[in-house]
Protein backbone atom coordinates (compact mmCIF):
# COMPACT_ATOMS: atom_id res chain seq x y z
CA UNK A 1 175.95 -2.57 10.58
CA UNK A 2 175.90 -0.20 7.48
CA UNK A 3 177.72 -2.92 5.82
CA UNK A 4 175.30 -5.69 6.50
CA UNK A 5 172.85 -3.52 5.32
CA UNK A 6 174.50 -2.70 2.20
CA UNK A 7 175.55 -6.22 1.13
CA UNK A 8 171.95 -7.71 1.90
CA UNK A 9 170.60 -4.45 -0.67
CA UNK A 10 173.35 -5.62 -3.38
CA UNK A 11 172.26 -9.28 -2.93
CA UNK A 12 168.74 -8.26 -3.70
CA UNK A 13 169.97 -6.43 -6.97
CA UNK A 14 171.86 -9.14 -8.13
CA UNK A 15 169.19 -11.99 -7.85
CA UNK A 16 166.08 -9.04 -9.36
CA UNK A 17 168.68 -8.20 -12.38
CA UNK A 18 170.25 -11.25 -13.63
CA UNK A 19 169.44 -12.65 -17.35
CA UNK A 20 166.73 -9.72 -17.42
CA UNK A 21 165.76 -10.98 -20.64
CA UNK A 22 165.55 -14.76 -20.31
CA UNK A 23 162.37 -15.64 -21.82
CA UNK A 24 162.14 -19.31 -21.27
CA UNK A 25 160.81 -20.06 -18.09
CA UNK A 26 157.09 -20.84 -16.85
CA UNK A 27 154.89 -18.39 -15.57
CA UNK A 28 153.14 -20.90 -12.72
CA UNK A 29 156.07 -22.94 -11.73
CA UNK A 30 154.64 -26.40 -9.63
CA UNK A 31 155.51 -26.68 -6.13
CA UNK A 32 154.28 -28.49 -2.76
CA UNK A 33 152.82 -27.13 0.65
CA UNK A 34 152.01 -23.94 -0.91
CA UNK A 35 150.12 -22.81 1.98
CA UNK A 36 153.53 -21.72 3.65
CA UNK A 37 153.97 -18.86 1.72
CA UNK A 38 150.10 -17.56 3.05
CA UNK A 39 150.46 -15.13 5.87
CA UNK A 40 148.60 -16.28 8.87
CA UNK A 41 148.02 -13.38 10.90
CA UNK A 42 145.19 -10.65 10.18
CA UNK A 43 147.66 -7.62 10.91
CA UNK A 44 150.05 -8.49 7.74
CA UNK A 45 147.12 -9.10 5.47
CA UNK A 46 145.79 -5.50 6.09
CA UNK A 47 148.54 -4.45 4.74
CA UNK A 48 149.01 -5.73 1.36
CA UNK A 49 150.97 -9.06 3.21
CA UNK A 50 153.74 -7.28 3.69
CA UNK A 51 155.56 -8.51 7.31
CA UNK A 52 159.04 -8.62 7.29
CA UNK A 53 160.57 -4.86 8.29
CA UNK A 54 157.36 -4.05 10.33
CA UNK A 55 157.60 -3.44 14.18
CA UNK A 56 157.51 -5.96 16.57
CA UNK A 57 154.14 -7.61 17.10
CA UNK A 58 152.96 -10.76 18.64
CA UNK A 59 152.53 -12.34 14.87
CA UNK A 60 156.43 -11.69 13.71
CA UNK A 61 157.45 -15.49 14.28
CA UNK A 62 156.35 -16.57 10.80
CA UNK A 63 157.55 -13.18 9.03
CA UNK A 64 160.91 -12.75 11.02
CA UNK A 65 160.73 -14.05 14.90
CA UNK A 66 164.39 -11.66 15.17
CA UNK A 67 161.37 -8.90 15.33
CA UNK A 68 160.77 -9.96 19.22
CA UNK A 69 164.39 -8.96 20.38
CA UNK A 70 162.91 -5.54 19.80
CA UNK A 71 159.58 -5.90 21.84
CA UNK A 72 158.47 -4.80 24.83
CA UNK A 73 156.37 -7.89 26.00
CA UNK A 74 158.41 -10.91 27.66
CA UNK A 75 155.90 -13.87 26.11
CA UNK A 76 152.38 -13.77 24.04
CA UNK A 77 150.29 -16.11 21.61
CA UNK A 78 148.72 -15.60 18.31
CA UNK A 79 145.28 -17.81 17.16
CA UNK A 80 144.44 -17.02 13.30
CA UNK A 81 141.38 -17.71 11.36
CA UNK A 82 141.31 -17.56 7.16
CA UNK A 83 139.09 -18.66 4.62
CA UNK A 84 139.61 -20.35 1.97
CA UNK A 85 137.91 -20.10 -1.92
CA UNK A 86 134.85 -19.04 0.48
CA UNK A 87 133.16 -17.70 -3.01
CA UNK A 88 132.83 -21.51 -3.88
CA UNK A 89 133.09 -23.54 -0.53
CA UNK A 90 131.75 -23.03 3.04
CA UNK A 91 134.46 -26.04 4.95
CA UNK A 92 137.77 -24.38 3.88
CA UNK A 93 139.46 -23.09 5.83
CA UNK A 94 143.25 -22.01 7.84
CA UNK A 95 143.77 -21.66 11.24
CA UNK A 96 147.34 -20.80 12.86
CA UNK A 97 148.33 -21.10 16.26
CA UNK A 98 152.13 -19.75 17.88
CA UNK A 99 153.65 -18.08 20.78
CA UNK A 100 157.14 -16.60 21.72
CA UNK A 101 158.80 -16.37 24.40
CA UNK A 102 161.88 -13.80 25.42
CA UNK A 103 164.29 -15.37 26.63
CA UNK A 104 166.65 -12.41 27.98
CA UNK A 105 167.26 -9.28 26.84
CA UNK A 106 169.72 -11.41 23.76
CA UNK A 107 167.62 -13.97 22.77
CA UNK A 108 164.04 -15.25 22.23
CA UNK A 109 162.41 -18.52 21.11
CA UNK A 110 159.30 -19.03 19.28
CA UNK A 111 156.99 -21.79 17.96
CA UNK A 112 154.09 -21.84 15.43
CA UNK A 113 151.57 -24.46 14.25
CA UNK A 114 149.67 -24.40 11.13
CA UNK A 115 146.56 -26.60 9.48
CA UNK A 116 145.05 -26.30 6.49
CA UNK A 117 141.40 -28.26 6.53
CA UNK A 118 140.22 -28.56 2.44
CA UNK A 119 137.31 -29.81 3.29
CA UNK A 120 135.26 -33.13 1.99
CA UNK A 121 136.04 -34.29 -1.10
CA UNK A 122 135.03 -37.24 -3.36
CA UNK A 123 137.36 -39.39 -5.02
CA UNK A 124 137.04 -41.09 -8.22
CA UNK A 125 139.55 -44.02 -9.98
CA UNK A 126 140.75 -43.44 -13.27
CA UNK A 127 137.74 -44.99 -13.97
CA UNK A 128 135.43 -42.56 -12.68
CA UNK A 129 134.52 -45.28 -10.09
CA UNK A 130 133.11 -43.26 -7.04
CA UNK A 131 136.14 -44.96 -4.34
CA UNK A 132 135.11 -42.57 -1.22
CA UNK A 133 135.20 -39.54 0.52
CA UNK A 134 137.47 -37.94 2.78
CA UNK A 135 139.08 -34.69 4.20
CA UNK A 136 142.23 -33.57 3.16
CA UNK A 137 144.91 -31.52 5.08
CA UNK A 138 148.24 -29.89 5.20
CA UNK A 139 150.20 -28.95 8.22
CA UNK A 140 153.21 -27.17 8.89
CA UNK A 141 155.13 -26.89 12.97
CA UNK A 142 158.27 -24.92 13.23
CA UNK A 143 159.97 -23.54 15.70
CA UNK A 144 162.82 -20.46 15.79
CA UNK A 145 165.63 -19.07 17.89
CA UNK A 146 166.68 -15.62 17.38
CA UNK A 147 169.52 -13.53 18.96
CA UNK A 148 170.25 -9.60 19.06
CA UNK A 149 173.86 -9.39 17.02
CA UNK A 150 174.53 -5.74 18.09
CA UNK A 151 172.11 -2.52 20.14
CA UNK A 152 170.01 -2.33 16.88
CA UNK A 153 170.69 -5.40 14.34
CA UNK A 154 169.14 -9.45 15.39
CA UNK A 155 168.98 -12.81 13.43
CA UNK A 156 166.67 -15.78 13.37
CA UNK A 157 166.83 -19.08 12.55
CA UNK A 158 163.72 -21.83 11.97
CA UNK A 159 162.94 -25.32 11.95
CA UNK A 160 159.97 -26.38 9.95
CA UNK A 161 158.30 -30.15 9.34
CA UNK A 162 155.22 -29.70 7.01
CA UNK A 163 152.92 -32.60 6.00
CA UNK A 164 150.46 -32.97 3.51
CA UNK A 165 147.66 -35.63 2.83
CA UNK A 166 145.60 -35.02 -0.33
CA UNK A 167 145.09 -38.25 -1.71
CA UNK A 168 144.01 -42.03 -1.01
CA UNK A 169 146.64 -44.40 -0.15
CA UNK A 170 144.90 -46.95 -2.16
CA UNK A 171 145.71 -44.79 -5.68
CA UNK A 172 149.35 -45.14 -5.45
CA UNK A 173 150.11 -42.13 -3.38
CA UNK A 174 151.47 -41.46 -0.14
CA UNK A 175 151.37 -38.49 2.09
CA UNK A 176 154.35 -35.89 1.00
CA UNK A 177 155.98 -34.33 3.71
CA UNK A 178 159.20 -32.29 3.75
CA UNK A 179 161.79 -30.33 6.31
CA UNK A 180 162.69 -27.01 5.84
CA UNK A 181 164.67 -24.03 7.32
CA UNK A 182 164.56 -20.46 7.54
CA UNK A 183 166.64 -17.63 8.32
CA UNK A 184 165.90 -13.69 8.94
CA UNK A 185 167.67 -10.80 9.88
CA UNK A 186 165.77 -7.28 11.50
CA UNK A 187 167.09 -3.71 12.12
CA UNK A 188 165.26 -1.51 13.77
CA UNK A 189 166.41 2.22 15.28
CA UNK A 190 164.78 5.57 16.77
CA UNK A 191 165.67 8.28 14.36
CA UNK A 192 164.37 11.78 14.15
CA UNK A 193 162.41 13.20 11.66
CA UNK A 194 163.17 17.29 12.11
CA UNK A 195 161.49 17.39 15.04
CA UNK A 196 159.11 13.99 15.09
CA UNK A 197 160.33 11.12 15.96
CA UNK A 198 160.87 8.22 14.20
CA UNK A 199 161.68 4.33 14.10
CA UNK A 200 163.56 2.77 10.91
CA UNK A 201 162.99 -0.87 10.46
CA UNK A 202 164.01 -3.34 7.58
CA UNK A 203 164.56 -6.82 7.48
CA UNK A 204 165.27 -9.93 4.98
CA UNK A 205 165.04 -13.66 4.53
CA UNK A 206 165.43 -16.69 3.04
CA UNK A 207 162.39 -19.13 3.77
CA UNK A 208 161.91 -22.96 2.99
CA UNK A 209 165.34 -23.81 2.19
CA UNK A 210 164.88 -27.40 2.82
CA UNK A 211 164.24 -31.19 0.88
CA UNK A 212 161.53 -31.93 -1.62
CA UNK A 213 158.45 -33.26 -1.48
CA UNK A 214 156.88 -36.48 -2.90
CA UNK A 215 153.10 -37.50 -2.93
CA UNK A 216 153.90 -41.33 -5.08
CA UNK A 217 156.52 -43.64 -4.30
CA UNK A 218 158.56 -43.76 -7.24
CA UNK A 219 156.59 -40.48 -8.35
CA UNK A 220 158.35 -36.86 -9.43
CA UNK A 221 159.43 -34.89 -6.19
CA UNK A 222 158.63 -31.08 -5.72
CA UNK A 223 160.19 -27.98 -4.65
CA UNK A 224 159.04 -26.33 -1.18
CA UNK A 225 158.01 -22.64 -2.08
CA UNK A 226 161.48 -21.18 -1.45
CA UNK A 227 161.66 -17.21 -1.67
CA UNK A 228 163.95 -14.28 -0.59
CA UNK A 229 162.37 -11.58 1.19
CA UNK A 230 163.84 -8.05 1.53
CA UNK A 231 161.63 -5.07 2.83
CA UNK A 232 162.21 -1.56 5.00
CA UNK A 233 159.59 0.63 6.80
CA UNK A 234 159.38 3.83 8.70
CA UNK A 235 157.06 4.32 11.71
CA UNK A 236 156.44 8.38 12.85
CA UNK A 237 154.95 9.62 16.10
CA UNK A 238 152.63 12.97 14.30
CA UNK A 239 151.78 13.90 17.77
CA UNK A 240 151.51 12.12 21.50
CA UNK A 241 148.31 9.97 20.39
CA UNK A 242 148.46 9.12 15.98
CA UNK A 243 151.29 7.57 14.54
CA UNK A 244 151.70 6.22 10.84
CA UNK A 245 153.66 3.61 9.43
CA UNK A 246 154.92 3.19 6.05
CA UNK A 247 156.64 -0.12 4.65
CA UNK A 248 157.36 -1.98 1.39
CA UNK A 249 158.54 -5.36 0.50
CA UNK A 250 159.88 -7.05 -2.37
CA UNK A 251 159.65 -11.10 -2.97
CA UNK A 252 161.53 -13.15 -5.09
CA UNK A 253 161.03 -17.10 -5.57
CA UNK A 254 163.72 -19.43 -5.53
CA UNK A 255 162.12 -21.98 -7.30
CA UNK A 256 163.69 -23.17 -11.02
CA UNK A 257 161.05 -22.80 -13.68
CA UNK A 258 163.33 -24.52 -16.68
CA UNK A 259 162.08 -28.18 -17.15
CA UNK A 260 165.60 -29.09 -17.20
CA UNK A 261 165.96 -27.90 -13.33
CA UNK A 262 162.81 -29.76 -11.84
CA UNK A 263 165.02 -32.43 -11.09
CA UNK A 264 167.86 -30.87 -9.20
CA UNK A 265 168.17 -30.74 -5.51
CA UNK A 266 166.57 -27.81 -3.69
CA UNK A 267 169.80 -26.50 -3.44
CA UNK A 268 171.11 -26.81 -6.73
CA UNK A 269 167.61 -25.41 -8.23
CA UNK A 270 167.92 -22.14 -5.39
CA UNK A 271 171.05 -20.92 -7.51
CA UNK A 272 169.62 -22.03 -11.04
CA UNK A 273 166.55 -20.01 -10.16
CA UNK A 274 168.22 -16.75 -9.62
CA UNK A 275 168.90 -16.23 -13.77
CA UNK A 276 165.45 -16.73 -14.70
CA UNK A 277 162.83 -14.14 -15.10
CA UNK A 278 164.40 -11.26 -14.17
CA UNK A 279 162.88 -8.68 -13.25
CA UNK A 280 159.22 -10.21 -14.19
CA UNK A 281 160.01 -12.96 -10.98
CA UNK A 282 159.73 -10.33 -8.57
CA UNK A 283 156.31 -9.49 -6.00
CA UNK A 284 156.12 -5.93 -4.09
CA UNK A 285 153.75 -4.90 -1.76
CA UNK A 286 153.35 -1.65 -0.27
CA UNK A 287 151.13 -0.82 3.43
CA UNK A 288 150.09 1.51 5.34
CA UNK A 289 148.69 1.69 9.20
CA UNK A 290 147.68 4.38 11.06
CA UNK A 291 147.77 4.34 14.89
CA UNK A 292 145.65 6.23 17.54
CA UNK A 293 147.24 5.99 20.70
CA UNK A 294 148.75 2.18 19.94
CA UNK A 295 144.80 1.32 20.72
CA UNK A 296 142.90 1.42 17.77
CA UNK A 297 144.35 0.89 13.95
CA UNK A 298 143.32 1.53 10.37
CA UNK A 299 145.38 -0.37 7.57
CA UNK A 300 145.81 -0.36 3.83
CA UNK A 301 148.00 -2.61 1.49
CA UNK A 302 148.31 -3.21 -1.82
CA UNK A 303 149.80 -6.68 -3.42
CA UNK A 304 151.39 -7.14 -7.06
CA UNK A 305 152.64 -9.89 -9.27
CA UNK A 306 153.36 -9.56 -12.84
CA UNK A 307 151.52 -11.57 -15.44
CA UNK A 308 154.08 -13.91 -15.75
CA UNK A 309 154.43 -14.75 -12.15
CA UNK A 310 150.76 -15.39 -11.02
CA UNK A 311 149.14 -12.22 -12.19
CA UNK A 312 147.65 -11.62 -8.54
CA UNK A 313 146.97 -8.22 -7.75
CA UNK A 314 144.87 -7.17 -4.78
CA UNK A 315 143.98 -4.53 -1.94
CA UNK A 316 143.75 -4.91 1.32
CA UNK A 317 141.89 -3.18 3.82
CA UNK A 318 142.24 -4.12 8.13
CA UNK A 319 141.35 -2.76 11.24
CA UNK A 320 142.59 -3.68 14.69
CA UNK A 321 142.20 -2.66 18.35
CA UNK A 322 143.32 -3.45 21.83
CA UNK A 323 141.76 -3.92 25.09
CA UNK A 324 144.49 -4.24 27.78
CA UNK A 325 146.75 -7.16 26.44
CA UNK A 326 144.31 -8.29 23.93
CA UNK A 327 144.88 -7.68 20.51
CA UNK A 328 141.93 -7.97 17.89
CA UNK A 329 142.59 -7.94 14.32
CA UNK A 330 140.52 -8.27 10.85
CA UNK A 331 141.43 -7.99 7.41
CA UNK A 332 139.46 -7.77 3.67
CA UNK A 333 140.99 -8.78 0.39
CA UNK A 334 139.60 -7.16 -2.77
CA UNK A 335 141.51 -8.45 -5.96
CA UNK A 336 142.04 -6.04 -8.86
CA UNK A 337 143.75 -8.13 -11.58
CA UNK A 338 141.98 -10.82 -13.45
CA UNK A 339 142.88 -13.71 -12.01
CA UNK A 340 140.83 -15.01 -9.32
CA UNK A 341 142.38 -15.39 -5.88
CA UNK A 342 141.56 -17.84 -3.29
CA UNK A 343 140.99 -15.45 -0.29
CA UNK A 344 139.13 -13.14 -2.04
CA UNK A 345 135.90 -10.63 -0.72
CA UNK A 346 136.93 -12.49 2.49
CA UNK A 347 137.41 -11.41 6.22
CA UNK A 348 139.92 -12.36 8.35
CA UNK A 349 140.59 -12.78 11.93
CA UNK A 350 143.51 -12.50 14.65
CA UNK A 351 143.57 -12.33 17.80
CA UNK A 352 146.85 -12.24 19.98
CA UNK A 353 147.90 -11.78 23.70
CA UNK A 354 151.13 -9.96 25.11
CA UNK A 355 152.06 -10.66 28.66
């Protein structure tokens, strides 16, 4: 286990460290179905998005479904609510549905759907010849299996079909749609603190590994937003009724930025990737959630990129509470760096069940 462990940390260093210094890259690299790399579920987004090396909760199936080996429930579902550039638009908007379901005490299975409504738009020729309105939309369904590899270690792998129709047929373009696949690894074990006890968590993946994505017939294809996630938290009981949870996360793109590489397959441009940037390419969060008697919650996060990898900073403030099996969650983004961010001043809602 220690050696798992170990190898997935030297991974990390390798991909964060190589070429350092390699300036010529692009800061906003273009890819399709973006909206995969959002996190759906309230929870996460209190806490600076950070998801992968939490504890088990009814929303782990799009951060790392190995998470509900670990659980205590046997099946639940998830419904998610988030707006979208609400500062400009009121019709928006993502919603998220999923459930799991555990298997045996080895494995579990779990299934997610996602739509993303952008509203009404109008559409103009390249002409500015008014040719219509309509509504577009991108969706993503995936499924996962995930099975417990020792007492304390479990992997995950996913399915994904995503689909995306942003434009009239009658300009030339077609709807892009793409497969993908992910896969996700969790460790999680009661330790002791002194005298408090103590649960140690971490987890990693690789997400979207999968085909490109073409919106014209004989158009340029596009990258899915590939990334590597690697993160490790520590949950401590301070007395029978208020725990707190600390956790961190780093995330690193595997999408090729060099003009030369837009071309390559998605596998050829994963390993290409890993030399640019440095160690500019990579995203860390940091959260925080504090626990009174596994009823009520209190969250914190906070989100970085660098300037040349988006430039989106932002807190995060949530709140959650349960009544019997019902779990309600709500979130608030407040950005800090200059860019503007789509979710921004906005409040979110989860709401989950655990049988």
């Amino acid at each position: 286990m220690k050696n798992i462990i170990v190898l997935s940390i030297f991974i990390c260093m390798i991909i964060i460290s190589l070429n350092a210094q390699d300036k010529s890259y692009s800061k906003n690299p273009q890819t399709a179905l973006d909206f995969l790399t959002l996190p759906m579920d309230s929870r996460s987004a209190g806490i600076g998005d950070v998801g992968i090396a939490t504890p088990t909760d009814a929303y782990a199936h799009q951060h790392n479904p190995s998470k509900y080996l670990f659980g205590q429930a046997k099946s639940g579902l998830t419904l998610s609510y988030s707006p979208w550039l609400r500062n400009l638009v009121k019709d928006m908007n993502i919603l998220a549905l999923s459930g799991y379901y555990v298997i045996d005490s080895l494995q579990s299975a779990s299934a997610s759907l996602r739509y993303f409504s952008m509203g009404d738009m109008d559409f103009y020729d390249d002409l500015l010849q008014y040719t219509g309105n309509r509504s577009p939309y991108q969706l993503a369904f995936d499924v996962a299996y995930a099975r417990k590899l020792s007492q304390y270690f479990g992997g995950s792998i996913g399915f994904r079909y995503a689909l995306a129709d942003l434009y009239p047929s009658t300009s030339g373009y077609k709807k892009g749609w793409g497969f993908a696949t992910d896969l996700s690894f969790y460790f999680q074990k009661d330790i002791m603190l002194g005298k408090i006890p103590a649960k140690l968590t971490a987890g990693t993946s690789l997400n979207n590994l999968g085909t490109k994505v073409s919106f014209q017939k004989n158009g340029s294809s596009y990258f899915m937003p590939m990334f590597f996630r690697l993160g490790a938290g520590l949950t401590a009981g301070l007395n029978e009724d208020n725990s707190l949870m600390l956790v961190g996360e780093l995330l690193r793109s595997l999408v090729p930025t060099k003009a030369d590489k837009l071309d390559d397959s998605s596998i050829s441009g994963m390993f290409s990737s890993i030399s640019e940037g440095g160690f500019r390419s990579i995203v860390w969060a940091l959260g925080a959630e504090y626990s009174y008697r596994n009823m009520l919650f209190a969250r914190f996060g906070y989100h970085h990129e660098s300037e040349e990898c988006g430039n989106r900073k932002y807190l995060t403030f949530g709140t959650g509470i349960v009544y019997k099996i019902v779990h309600f969650d709500f979130s608030y983004l407040a950005p800090t760096g200059s860019r503007h961010n789509s979710m921004g001043n906005t409040l979110r809602l989860s709401t989950a069940i655990d049988f």
